[in-house]
N, C-alpha and C. Protein backbone atom coordinates (compact mmCIF):
# COMPACT_ATOMS: atom_id res chain seq x y z
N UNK A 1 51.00 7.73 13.47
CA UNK A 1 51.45 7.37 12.15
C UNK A 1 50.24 7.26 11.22
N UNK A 2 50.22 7.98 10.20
CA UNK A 2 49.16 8.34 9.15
C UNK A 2 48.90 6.37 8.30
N UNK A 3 47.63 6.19 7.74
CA UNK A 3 47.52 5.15 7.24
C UNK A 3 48.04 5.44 6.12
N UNK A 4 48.27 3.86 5.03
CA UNK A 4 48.44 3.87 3.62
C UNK A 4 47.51 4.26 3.25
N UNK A 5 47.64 4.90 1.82
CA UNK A 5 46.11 5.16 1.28
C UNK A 5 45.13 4.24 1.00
N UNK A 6 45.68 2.99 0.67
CA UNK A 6 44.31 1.66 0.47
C UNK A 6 43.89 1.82 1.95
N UNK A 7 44.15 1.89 2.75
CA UNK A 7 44.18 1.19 4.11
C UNK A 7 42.75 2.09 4.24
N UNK A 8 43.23 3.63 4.06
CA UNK A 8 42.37 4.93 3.97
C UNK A 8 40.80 4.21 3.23
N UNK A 9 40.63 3.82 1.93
CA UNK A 9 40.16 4.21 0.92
C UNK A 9 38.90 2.79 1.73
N UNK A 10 39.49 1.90 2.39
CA UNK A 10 38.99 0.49 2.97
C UNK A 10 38.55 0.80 3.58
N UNK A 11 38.76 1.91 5.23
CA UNK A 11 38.04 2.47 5.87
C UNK A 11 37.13 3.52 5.67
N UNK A 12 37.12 3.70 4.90
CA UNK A 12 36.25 4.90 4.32
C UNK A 12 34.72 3.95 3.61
N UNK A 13 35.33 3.12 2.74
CA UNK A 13 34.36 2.17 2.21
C UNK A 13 33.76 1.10 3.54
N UNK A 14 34.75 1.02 4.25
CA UNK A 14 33.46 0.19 5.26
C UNK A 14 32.75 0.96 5.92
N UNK A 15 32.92 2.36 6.38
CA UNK A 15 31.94 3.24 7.10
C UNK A 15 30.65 3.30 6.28
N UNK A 16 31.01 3.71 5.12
CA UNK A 16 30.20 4.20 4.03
C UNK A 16 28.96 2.73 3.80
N UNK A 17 29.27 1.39 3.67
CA UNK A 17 28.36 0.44 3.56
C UNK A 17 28.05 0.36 4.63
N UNK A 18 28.58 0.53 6.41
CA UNK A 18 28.04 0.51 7.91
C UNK A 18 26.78 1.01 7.62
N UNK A 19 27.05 2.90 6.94
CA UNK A 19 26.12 3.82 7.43
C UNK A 19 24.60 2.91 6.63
N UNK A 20 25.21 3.32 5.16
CA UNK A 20 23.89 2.43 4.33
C UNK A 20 22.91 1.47 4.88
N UNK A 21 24.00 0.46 5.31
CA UNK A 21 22.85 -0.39 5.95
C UNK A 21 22.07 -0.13 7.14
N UNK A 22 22.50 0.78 8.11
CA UNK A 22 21.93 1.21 8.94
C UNK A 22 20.46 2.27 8.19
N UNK A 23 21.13 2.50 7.21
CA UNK A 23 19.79 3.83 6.97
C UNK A 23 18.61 2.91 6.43
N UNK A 24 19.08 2.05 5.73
CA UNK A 24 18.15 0.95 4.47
C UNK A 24 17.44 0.32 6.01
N UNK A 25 18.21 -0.15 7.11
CA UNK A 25 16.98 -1.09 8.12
C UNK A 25 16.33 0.19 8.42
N UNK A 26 16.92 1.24 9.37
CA UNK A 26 16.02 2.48 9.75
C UNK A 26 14.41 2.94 8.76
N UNK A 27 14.99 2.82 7.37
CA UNK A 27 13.93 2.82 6.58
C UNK A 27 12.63 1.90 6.56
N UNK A 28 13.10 0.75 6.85
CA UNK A 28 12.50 -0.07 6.51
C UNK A 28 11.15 -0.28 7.51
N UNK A 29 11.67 -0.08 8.73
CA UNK A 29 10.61 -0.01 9.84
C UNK A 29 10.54 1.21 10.19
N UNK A 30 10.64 2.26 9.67
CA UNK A 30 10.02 3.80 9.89
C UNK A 30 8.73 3.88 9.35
N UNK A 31 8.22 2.76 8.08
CA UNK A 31 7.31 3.09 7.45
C UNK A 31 5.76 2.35 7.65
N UNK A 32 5.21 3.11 7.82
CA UNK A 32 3.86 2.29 8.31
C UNK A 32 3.18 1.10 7.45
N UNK A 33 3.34 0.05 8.16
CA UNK A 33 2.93 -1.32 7.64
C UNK A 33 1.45 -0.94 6.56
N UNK A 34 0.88 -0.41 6.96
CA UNK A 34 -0.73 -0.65 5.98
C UNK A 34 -0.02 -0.20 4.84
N UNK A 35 1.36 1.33 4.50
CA UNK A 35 1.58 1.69 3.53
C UNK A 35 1.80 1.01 2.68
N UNK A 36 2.93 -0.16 3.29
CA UNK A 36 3.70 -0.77 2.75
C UNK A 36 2.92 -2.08 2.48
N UNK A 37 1.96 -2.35 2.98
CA UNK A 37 1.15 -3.82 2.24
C UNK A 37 0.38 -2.79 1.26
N UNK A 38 -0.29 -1.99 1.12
CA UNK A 38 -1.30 -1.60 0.18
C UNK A 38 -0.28 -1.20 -1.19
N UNK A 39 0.72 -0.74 -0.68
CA UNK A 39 1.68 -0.86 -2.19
C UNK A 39 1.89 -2.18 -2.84
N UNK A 40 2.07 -3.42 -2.13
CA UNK A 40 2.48 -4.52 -2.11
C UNK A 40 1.44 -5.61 -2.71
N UNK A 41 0.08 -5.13 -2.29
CA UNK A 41 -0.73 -5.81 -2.69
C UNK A 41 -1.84 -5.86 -4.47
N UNK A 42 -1.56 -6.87 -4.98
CA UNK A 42 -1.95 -6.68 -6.42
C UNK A 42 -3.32 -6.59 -6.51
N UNK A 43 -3.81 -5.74 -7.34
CA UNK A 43 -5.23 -5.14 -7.32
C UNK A 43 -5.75 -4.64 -6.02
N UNK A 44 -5.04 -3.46 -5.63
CA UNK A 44 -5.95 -3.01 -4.45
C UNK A 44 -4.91 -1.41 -4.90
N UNK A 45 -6.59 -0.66 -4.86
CA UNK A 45 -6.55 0.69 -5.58
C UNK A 45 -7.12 1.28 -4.35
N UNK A 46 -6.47 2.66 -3.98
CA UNK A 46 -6.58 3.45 -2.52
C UNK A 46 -6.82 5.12 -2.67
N UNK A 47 -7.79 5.21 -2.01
CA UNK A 47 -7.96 7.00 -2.29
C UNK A 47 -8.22 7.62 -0.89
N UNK A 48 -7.26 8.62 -0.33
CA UNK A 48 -7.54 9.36 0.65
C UNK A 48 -8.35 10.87 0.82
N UNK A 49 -9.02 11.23 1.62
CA UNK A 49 -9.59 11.98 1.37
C UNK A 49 -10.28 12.56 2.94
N UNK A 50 -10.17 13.91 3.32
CA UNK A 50 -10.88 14.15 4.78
C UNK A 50 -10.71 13.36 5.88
N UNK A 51 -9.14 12.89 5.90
CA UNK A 51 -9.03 12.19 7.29
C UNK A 51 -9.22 10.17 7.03
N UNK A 52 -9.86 9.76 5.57
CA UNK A 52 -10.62 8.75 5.18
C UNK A 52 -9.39 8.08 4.05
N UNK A 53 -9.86 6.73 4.16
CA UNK A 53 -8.87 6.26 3.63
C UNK A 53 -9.55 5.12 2.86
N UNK A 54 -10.27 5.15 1.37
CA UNK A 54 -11.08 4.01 0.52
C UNK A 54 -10.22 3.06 0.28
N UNK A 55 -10.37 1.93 0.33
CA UNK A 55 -9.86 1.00 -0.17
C UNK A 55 -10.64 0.22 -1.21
N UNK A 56 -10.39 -0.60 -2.72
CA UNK A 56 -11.05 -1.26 -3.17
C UNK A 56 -10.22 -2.36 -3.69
N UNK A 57 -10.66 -3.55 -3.81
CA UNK A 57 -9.04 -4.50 -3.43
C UNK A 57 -10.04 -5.16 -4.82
N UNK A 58 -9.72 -5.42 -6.43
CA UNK A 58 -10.38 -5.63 -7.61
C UNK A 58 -10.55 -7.02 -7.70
N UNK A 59 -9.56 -8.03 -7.14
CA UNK A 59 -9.73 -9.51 -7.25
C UNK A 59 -11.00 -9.71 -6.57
N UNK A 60 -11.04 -9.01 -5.29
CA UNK A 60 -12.14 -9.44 -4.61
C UNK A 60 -13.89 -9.03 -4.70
N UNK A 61 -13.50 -7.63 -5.21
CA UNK A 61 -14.65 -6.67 -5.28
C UNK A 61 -14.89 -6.09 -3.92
N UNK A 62 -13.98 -6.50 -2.69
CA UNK A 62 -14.23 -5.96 -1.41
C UNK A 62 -13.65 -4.29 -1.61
N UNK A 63 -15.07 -3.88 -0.68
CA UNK A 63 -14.37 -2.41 -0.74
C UNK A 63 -14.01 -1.73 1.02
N UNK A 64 -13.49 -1.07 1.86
CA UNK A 64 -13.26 -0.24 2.65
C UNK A 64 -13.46 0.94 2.91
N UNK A 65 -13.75 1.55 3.64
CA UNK A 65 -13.50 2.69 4.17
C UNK A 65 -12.42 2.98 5.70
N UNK A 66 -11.54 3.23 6.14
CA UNK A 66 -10.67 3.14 6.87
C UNK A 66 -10.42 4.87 8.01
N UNK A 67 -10.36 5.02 8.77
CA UNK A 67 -10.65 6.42 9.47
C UNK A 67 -9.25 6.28 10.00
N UNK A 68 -8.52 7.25 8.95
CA UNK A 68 -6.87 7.44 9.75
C UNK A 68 -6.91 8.32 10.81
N UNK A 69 -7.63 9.00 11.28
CA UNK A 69 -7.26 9.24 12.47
C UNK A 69 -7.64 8.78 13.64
N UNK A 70 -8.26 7.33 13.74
CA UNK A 70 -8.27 6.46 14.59
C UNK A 70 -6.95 5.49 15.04
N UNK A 71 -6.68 5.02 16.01
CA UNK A 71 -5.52 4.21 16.28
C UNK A 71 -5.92 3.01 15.85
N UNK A 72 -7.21 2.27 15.48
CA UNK A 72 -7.46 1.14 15.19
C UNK A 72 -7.54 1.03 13.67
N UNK A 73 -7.23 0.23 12.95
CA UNK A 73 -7.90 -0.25 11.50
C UNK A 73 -9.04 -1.02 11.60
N UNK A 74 -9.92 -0.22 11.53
CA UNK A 74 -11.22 -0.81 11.69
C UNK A 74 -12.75 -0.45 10.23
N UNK A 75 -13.33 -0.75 9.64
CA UNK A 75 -13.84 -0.47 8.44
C UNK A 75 -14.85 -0.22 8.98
N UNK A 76 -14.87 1.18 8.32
CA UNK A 76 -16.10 2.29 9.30
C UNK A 76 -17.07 2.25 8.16
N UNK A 77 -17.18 1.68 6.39
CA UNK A 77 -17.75 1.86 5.62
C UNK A 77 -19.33 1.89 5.92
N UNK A 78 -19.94 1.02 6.88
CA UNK A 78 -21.19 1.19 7.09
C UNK A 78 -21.72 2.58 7.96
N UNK A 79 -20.80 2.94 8.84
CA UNK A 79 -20.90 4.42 9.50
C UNK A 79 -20.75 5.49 8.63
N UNK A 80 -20.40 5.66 7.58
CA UNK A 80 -19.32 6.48 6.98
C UNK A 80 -20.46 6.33 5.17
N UNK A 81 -21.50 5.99 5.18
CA UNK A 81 -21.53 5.56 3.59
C UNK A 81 -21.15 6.83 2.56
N UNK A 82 -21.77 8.06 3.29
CA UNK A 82 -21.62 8.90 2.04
C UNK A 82 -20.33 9.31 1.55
N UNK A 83 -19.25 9.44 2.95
CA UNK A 83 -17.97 9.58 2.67
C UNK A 83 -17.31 8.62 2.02
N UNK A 84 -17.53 7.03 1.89
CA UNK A 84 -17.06 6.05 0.68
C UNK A 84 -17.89 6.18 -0.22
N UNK A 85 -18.93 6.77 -0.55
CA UNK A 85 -19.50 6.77 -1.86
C UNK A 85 -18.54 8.41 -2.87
N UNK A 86 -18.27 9.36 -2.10
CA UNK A 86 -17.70 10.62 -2.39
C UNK A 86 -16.32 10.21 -3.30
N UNK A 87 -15.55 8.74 -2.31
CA UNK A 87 -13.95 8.70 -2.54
C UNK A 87 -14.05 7.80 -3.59
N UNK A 88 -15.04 6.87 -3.34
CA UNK A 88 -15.18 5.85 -4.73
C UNK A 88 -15.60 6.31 -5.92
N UNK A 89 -16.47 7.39 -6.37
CA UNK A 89 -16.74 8.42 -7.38
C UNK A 89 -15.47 9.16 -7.85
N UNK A 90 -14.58 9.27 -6.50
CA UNK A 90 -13.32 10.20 -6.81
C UNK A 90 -12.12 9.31 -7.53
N UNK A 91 -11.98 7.96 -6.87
CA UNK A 91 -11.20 7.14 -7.27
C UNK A 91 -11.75 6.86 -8.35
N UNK A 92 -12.98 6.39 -8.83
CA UNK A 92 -12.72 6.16 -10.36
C UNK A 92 -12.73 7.16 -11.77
N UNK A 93 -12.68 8.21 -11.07
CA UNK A 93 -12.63 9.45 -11.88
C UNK A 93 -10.64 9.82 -11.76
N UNK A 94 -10.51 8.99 -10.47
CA UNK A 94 -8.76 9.38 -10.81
C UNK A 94 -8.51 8.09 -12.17
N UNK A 95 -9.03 6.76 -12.03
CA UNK A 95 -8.51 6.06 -12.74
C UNK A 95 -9.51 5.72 -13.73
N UNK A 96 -9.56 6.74 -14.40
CA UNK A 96 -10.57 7.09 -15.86
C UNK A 96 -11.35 5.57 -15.94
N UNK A 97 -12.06 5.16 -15.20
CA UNK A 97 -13.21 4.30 -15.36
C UNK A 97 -14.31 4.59 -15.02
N UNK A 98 -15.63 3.62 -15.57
CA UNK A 98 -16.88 4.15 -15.26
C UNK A 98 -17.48 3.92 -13.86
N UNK A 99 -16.78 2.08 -13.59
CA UNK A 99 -17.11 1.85 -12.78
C UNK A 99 -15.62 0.91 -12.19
N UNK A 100 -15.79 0.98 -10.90
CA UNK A 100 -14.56 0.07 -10.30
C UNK A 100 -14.41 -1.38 -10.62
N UNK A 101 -15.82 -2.13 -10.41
CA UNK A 101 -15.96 -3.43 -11.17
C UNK A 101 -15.60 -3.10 -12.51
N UNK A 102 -15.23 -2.20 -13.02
CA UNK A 102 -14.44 -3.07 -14.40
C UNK A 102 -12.59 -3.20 -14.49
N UNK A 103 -12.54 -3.10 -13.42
CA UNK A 103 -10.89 -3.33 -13.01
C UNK A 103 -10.88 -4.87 -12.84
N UNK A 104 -12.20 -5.30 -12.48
CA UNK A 104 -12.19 -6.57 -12.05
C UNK A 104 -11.30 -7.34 -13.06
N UNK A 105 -11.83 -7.30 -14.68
CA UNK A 105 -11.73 -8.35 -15.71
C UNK A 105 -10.44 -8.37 -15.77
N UNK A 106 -9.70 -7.62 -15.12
CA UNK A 106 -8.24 -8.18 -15.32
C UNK A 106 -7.33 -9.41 -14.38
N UNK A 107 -8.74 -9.44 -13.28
CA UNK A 107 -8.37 -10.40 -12.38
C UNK A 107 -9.29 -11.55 -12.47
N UNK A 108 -9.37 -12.07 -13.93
CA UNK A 108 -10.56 -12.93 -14.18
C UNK A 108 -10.12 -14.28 -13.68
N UNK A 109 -8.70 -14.41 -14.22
CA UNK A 109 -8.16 -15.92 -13.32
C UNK A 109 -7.97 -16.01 -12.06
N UNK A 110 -7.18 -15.17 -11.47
CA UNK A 110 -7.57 -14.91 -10.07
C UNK A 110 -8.71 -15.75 -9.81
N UNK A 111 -9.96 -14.53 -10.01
CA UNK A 111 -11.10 -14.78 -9.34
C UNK A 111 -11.43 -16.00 -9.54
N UNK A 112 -11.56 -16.64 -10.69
CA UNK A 112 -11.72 -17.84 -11.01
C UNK A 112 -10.89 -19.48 -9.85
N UNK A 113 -9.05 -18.71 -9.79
CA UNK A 113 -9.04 -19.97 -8.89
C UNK A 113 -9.15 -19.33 -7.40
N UNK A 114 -9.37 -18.06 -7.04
CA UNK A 114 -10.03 -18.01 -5.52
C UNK A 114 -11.45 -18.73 -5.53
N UNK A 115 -12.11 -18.73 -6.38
CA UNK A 115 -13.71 -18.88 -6.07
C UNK A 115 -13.38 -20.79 -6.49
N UNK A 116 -12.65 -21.60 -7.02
CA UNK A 116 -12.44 -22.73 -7.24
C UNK A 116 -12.12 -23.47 -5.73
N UNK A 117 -11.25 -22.21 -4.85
CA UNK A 117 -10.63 -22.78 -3.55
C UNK A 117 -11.73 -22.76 -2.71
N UNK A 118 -12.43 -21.65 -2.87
CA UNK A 118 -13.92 -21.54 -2.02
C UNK A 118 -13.74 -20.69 -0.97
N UNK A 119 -12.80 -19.31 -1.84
CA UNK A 119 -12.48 -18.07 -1.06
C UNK A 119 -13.71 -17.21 -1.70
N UNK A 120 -13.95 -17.47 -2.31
CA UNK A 120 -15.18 -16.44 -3.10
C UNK A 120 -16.53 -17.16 -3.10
């Protein structure tokens, strides 16, 4: 015996929000954690390049160098100088500045109550 059509239109709509939510969690942990904090994180500007992955995080003035094709996150910047000097020239030529410290001044309070806590 065939359903009513609401009956239809109900099952159709609960499959349809099942699938969704299944795709939205699937999504959610398909995506690699560093992606998803470096999007997440305020003032931290990222340039890839030859396998290399710069990081410069502006509140702090800390900078990175990161080797994606290692399994570890480990900051190779002292092994690696000329290749973070190449991406940091490149990154601030993507984000029309002279120098990266001047991204800083927008994180002047920031810096001000990190360095008050006695993170800086």
């Amino acid at each position: 015996m065939p359903l009513p059509p609401s009956q239809k239109y109900r099952t159709v709509l609960a499959c349809i929000v099942v699938a969704s939510a299944a795709i939205v969690t699937a999504s959610a942990f398909a995506w690699p954690e560093k992606v998803v904090a470096a999007e997440a994180t305020p003032g931290l500007y990222c340039y890839e390049a030859d396998g290399f992955r710069y990081e410069y995080h502006a509140p702090t003035g800390h900078e990175g160098l990161y080797d994606l094709r290692a399994d570890s996150v480990v900051d190779v910047l002292h092994n690696h100088a000329e290749v973070g000097a190449r991406c940091r020239r490149a990154l601030e030529k993507k984000l029309h500045v002279n120098s990266l410290e001047s991204l800083r001044g927008e994180y002047d309070d920031t810096i001000r109550r990190l360095k008050a806590l006695g993170y800086l």
